[in-house]
Protein backbone atom coordinates (compact mmCIF):
# COMPACT_ATOMS: atom_id res chain seq x y z
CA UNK A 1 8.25 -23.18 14.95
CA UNK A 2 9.67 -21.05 12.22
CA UNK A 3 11.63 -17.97 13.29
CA UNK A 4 12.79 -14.64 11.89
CA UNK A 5 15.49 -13.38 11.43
CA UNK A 6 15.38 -10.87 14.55
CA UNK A 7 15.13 -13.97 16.75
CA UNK A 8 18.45 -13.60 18.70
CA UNK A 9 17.52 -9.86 19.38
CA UNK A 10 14.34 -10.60 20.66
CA UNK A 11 15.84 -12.61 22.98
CA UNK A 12 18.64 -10.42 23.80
CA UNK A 13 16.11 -7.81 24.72
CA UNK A 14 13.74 -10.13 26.92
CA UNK A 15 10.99 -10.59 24.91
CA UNK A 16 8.30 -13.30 25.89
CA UNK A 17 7.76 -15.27 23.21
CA UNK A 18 4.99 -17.10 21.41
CA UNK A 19 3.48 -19.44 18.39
CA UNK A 20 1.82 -17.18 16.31
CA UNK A 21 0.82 -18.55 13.12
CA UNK A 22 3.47 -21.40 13.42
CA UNK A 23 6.20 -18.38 14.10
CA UNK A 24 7.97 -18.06 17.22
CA UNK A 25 7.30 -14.22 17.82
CA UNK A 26 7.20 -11.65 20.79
CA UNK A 27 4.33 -11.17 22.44
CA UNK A 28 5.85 -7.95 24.35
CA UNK A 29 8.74 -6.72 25.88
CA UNK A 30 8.44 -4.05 28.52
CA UNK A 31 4.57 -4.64 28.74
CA UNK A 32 1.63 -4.75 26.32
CA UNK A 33 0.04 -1.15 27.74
CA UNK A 34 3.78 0.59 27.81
CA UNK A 35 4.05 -0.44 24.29
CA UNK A 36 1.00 0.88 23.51
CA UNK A 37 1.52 4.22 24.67
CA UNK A 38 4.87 4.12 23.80
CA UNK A 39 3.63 4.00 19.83
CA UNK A 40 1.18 6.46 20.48
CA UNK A 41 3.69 9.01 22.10
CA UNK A 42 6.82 8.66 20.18
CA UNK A 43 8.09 4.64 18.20
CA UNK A 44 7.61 1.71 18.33
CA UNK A 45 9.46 -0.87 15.76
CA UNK A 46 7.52 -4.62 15.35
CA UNK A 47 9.09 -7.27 13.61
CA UNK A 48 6.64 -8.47 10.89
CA UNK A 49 8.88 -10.90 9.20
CA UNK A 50 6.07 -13.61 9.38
CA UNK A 51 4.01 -12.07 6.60
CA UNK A 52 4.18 -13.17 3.35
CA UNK A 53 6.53 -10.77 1.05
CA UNK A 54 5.64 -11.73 -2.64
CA UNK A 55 6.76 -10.53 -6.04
CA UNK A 56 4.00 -10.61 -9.47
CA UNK A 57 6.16 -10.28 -12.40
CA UNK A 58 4.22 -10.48 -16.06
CA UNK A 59 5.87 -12.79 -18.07
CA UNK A 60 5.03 -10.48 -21.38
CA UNK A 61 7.29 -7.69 -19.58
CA UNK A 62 4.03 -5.69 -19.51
CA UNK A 63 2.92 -4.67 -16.11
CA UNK A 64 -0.88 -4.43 -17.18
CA UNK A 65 -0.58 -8.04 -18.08
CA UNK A 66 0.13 -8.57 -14.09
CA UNK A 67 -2.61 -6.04 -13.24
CA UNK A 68 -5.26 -7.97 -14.87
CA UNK A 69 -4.49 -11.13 -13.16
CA UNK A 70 -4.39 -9.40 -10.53
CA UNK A 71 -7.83 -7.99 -10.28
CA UNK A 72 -9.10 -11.63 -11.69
CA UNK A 73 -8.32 -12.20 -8.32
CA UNK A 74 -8.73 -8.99 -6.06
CA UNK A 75 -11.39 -6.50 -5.97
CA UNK A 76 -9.15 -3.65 -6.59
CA UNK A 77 -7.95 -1.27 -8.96
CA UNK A 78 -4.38 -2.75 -9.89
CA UNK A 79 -4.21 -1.30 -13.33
CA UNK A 80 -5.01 2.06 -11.74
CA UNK A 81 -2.38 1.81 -9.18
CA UNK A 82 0.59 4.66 -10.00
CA UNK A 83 4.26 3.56 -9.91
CA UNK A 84 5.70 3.84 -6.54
CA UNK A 85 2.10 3.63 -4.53
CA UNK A 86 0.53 0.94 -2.43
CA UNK A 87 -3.11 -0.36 -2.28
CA UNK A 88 -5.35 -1.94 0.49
CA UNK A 89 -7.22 -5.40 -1.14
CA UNK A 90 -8.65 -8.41 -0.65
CA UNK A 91 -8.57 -11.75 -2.34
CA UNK A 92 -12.13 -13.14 -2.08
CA UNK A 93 -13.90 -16.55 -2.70
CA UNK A 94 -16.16 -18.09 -5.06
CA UNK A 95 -18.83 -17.38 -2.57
CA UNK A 96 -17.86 -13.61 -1.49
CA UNK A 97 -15.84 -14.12 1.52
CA UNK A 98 -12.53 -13.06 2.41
CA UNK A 99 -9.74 -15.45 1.47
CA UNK A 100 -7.06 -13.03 2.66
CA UNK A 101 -6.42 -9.14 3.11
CA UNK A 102 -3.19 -7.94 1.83
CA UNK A 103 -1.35 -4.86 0.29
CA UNK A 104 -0.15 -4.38 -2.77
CA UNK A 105 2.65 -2.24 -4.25
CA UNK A 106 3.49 -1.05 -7.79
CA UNK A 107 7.12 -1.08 -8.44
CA UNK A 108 7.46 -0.70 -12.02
CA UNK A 109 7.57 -3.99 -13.75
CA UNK A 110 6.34 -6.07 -11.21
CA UNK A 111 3.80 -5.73 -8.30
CA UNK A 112 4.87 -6.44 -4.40
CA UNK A 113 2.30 -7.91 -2.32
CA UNK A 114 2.26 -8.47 1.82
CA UNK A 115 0.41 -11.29 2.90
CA UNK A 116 -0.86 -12.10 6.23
CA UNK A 117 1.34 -15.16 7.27
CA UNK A 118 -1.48 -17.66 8.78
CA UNK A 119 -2.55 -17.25 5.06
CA UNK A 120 0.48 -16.93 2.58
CA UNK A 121 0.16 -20.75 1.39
CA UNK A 122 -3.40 -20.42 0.72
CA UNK A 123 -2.83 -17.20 -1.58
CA UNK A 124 0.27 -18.44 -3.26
CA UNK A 125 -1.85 -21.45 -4.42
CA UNK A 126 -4.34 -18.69 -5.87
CA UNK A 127 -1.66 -16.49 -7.12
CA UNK A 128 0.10 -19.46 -8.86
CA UNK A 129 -3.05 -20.59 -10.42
CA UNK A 130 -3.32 -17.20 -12.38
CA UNK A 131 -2.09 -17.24 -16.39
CA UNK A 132 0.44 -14.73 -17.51
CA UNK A 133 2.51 -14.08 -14.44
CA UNK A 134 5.57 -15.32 -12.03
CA UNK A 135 4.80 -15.58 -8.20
CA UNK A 136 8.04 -15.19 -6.43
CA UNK A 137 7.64 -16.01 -2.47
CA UNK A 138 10.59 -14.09 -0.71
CA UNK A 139 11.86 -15.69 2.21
CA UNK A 140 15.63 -14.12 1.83
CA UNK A 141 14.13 -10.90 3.47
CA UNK A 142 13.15 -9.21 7.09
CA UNK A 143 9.88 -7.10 6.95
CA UNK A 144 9.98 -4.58 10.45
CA UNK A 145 7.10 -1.64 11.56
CA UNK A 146 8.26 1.68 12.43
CA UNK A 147 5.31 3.25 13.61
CA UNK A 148 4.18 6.67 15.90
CA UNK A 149 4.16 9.97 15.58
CA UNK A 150 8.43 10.10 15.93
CA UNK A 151 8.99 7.30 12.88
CA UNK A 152 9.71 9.64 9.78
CA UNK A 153 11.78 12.27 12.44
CA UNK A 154 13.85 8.60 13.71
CA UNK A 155 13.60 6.82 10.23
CA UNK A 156 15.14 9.50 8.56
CA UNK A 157 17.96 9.91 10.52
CA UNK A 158 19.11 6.60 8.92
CA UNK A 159 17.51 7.16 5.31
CA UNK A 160 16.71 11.15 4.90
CA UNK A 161 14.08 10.27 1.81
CA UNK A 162 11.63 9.24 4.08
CA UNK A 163 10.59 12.31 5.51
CA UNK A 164 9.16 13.70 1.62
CA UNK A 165 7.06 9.72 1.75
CA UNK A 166 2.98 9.98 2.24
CA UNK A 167 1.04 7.58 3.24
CA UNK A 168 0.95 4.77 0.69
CA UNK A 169 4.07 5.21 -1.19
CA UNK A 170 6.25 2.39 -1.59
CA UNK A 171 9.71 3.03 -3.31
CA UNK A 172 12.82 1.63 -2.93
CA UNK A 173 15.78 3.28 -0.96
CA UNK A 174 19.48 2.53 0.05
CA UNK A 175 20.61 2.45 3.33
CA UNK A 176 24.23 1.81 4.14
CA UNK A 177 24.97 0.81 0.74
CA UNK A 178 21.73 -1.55 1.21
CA UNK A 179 18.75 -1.88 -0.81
CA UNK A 180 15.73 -1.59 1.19
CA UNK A 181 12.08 -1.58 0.60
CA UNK A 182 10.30 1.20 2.17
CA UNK A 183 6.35 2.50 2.55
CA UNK A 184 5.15 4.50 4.32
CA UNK A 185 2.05 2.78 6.10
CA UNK A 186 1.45 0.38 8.96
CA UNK A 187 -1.33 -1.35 11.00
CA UNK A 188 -1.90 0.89 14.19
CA UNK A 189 -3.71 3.75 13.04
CA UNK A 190 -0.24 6.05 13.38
CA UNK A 191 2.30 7.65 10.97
CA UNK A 192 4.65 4.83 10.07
CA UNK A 193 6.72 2.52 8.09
CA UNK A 194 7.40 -1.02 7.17
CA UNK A 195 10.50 -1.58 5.73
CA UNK A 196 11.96 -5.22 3.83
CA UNK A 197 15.44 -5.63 4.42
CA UNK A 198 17.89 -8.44 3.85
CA UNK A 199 17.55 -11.40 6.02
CA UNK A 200 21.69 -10.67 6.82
CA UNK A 201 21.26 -7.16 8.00
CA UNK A 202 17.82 -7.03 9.97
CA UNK A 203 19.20 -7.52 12.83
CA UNK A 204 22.08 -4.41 12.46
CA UNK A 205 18.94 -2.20 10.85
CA UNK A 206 16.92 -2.90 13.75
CA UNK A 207 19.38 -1.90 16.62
CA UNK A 208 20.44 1.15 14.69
CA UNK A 209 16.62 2.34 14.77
CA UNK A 210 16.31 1.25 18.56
CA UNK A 211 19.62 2.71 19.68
CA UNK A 212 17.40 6.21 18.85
CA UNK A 213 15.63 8.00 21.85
CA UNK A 214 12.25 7.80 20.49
CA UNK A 215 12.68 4.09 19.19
CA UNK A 216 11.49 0.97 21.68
CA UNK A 217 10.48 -2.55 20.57
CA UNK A 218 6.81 -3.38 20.70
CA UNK A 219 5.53 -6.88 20.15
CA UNK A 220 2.21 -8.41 19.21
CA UNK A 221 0.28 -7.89 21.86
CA UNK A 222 0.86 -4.07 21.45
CA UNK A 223 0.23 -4.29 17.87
CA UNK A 224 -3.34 -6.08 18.23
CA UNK A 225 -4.68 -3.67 20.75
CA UNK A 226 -3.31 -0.76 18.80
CA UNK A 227 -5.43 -2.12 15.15
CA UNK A 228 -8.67 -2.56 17.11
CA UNK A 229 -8.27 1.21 18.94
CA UNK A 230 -8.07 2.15 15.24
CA UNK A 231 -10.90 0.14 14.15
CA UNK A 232 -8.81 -2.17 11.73
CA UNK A 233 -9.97 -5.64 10.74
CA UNK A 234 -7.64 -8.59 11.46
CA UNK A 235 -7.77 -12.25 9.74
CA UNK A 236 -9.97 -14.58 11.60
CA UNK A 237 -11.74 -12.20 13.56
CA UNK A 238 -13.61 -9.65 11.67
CA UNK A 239 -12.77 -11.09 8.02
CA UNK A 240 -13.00 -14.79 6.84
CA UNK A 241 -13.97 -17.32 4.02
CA UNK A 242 -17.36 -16.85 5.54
CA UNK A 243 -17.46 -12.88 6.17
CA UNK A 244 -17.86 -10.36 2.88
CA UNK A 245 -15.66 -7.47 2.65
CA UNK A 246 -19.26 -5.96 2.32
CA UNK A 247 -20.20 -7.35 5.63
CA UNK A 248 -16.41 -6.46 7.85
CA UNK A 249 -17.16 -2.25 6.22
CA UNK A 250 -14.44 -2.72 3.68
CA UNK A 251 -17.17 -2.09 0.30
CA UNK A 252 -14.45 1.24 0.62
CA UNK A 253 -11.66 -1.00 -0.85
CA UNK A 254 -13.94 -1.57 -4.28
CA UNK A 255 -13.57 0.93 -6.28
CA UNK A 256 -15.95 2.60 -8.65
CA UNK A 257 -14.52 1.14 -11.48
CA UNK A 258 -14.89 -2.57 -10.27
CA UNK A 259 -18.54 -2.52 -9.24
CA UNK A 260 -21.64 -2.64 -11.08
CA UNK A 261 -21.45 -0.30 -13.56
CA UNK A 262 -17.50 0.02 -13.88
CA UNK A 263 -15.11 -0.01 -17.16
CA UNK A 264 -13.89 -3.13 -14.83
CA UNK A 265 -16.59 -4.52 -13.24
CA UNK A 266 -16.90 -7.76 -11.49
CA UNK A 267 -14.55 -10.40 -12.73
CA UNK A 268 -13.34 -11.51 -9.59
CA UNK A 269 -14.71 -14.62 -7.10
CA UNK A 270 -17.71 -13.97 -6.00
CA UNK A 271 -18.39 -11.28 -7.65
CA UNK A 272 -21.97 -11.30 -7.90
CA UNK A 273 -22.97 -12.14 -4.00
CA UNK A 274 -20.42 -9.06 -3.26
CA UNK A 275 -21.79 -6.74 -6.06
CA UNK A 276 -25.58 -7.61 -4.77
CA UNK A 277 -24.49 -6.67 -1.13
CA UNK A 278 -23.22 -3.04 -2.32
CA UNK A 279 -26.17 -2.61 -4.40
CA UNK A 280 -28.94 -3.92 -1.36
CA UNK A 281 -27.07 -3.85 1.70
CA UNK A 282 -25.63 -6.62 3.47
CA UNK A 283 -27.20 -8.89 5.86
CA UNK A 284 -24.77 -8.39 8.67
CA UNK A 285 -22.68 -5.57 9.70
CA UNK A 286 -19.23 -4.80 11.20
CA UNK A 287 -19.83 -2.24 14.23
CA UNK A 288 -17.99 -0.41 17.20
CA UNK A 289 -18.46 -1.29 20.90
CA UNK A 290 -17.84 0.87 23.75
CA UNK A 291 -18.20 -1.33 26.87
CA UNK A 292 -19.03 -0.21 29.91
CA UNK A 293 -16.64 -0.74 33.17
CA UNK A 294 -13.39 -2.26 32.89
CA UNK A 295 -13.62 -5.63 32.19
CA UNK A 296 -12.71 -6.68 28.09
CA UNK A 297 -15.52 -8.98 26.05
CA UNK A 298 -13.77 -10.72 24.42
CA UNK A 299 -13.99 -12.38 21.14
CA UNK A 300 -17.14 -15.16 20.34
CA UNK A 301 -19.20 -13.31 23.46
CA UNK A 302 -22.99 -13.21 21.77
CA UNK A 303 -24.66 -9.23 21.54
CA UNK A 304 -28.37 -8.97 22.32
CA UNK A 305 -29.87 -5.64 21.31
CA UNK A 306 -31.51 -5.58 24.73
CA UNK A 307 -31.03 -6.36 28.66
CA UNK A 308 -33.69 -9.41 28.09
CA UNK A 309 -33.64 -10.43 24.27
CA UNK A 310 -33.19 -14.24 24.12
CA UNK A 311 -31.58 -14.38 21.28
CA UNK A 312 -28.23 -12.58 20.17
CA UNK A 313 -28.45 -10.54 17.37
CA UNK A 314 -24.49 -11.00 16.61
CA UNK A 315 -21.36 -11.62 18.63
CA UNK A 316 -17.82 -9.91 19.25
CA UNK A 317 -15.32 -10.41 17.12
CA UNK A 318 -12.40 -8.75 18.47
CA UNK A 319 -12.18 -7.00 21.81
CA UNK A 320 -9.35 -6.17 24.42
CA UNK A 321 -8.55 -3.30 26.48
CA UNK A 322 -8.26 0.39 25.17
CA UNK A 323 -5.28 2.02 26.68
CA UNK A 324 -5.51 5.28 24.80
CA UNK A 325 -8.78 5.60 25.67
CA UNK A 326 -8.50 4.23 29.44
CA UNK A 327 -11.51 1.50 29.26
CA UNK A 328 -12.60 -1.67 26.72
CA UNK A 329 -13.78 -1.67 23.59
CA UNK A 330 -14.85 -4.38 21.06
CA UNK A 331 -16.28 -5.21 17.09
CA UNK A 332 -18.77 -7.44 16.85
CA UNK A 333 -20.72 -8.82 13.52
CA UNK A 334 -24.62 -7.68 13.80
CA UNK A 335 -27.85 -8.23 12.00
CA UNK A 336 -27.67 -5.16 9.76
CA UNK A 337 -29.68 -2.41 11.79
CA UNK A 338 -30.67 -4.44 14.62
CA UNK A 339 -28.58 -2.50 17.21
CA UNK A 340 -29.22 0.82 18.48
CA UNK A 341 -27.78 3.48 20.47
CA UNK A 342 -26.83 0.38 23.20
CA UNK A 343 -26.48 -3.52 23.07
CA UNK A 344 -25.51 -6.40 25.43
CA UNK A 345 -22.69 -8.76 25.18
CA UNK A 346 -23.13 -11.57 27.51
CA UNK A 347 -19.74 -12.35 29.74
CA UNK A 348 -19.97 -15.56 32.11
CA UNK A 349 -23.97 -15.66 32.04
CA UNK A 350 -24.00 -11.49 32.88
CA UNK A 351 -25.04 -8.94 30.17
CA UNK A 352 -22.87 -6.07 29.87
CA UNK A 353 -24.22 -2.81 28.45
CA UNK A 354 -22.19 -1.34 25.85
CA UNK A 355 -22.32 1.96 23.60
CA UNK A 356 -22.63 1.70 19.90
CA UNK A 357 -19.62 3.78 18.67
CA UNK A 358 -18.26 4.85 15.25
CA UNK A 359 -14.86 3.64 14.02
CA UNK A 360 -11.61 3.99 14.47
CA UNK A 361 -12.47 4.46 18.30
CA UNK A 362 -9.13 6.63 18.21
CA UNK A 363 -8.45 8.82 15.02
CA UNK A 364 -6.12 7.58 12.45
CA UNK A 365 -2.53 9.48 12.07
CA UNK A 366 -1.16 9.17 8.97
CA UNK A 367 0.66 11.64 7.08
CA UNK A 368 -0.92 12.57 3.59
């Protein structure tokens, strides 16, 4: 297994450790709940140096150049992106699934993108198949998660810029006579940061940040069951090669401009079965479970829209324990408008009523 570069602290600091993705990670440290709470309460800092960290350069010197190969590619508005700002998007297939989600960064003359690591080789290929630009995979640098409501007040202590950041800038910083990459953003629904630094001083950057008060390390576990409290789609669960942004609730990350209609319309694999879903509707539908009792659902469990339907009209795809909220909750992927108020998952052969609830199940934090 591939490791990061915060290996040797993890296990300095006792973390259990697992393949993820073909990394050896941490899974959790103190616990997965005390982790949990501890991001919601005060900071939590996640090493995320499995993703893919990737660098479009045009080759013309002309970032618009980069922007349209971009969007040949992604849904998005890259040529509408402002220096210094970040963007949610999705690379989709010829078909109108989901290849990969990612993020995406202007930085002046060249774009940064973050990758979801199960999937970096598969959009590198893309990305290196596109005319006009360089693809430069970075593998010289750390990529760590500051997140809670205490991150800018602890973050800043180290590098005082961060406090004037809102969500979804991205600018470059110095810290100890270091250049890192900062933005202000994250994957757990609170205020936060992720921050690239060089390979050679993650591991001094991360125990300055954890030798603050507020500042504790989380692992994976924490970070999963803090993305589905705030409703967040993860890769191979609610979004796939065979799942539409249209279909996970994500038509929010095509903008007006690139849908039917648009100065930039279409363009982009799969183009048409995605445009016909946000014209029409799709045929299935991303939705919010609150389960009754204690006990998780967990992912591939089939929903029925009633105690005694005999056949499902969807099934979970991610589910797990809700600390902040004190009982389970789940997505699941639906025949559009076949649940109401109240569905069934089946667990071991029992239905389990749950309550159809909007997303994020907790409210999101960020600072705008």
């Amino acid at each position: 297994m591939a490791i990061t570069a915060l290996h040797p602290l993890h296990r300095e600091l006792g973390a259990r450790l697992v393949d993820f993705a073909g990394w050896e990670l941490p899974v959790q440290f103190a616990g997965i709940i005390a982790e949990h709470q501890h991001t919601r309460s005060h900071a939590s800092l996640f090493d995320v140096s499995h993703m893919g960290q990737v660098l479009v350069t045009p080759l013309s010197g002309d970032l618009a150049d980069a922007a349209a190969a971009l969007e040949s590619l992604i849904p998005a508005s890259a040529a509408g992106l402002a220096e210094g700002r970040q963007r949610y998007g999705l690379i989709t297939t010829d078909d109108g699934g989901v290849v990969d989600d990612l993020m995406f960064a202007n930085r002046g003359d060249h774009f940064l993108l973050v990758l979801n690591a199960a999937r970096t080789s598969v959009d590198l290929e893309r990305l290196r198949a596109l005319d006009g630009i360089t693809v430069e995979h970075l593998t010289d640098r750390s990529l760590l998660a500051l997140q809670g409501p205490s991150a800018s007040e602890a973050l800043a202590t180290l590098i005082p810029e961060v406090a004037d950041l809102t969500f979804m800038d991205s600018v470059a910083l110095t810290w100890d006579g270091t250049k890192v990459w900062v933005s202000r953003s994250g994957y757990t629904g609170e205020d936060g940061f992720e921050i690239s630094v060089p390979n050679e001083r993650a591991v001094e950057f991360a125990r300055a940040l954890l030798a603050l008060d507020a500042v504790a390390p989380a692992g994976l576990g924490a970070r999963d069951s803090l993305r589905l409290e705030a409703g967040m789609p993860l890769y191979g669960h609610e979004l796939s090669e065979q799942i539409s942004p249209v279909e996970a609730g994500l038509g929010w990350a095509i903008p007006k401009v690139r849908r039917p209609g648009g100065s930039r319309a279409g363009g982009y694999p799969g183009s048409a079965t995605i445009e016909d879903q946000l014209t029409d509707g799709p045929a299935r539908e991303r939705i919010g479970l609150r389960i009754d009792g204690r006990a998780p659902v967990r992912e591939g469990a089939a929903v029925f829209a009633d105690e005694d339907a005999s056949e499902p009209i969807g099934s979970v795809t991610s589910g797990g324990f809700a600390a902040t909220l004190g009982g389970p909750v789940a997505m699941a992927l639906v025949e559009t408008g076949s649940a109401g108020e109240r569905v069934y998952a089946e667990v071991r052969g029992r239905r389990v009523a749950a309550t159809v609830t909007p997303m994020p199940f907790v409210p999101h934090n960020y600072h705008r």
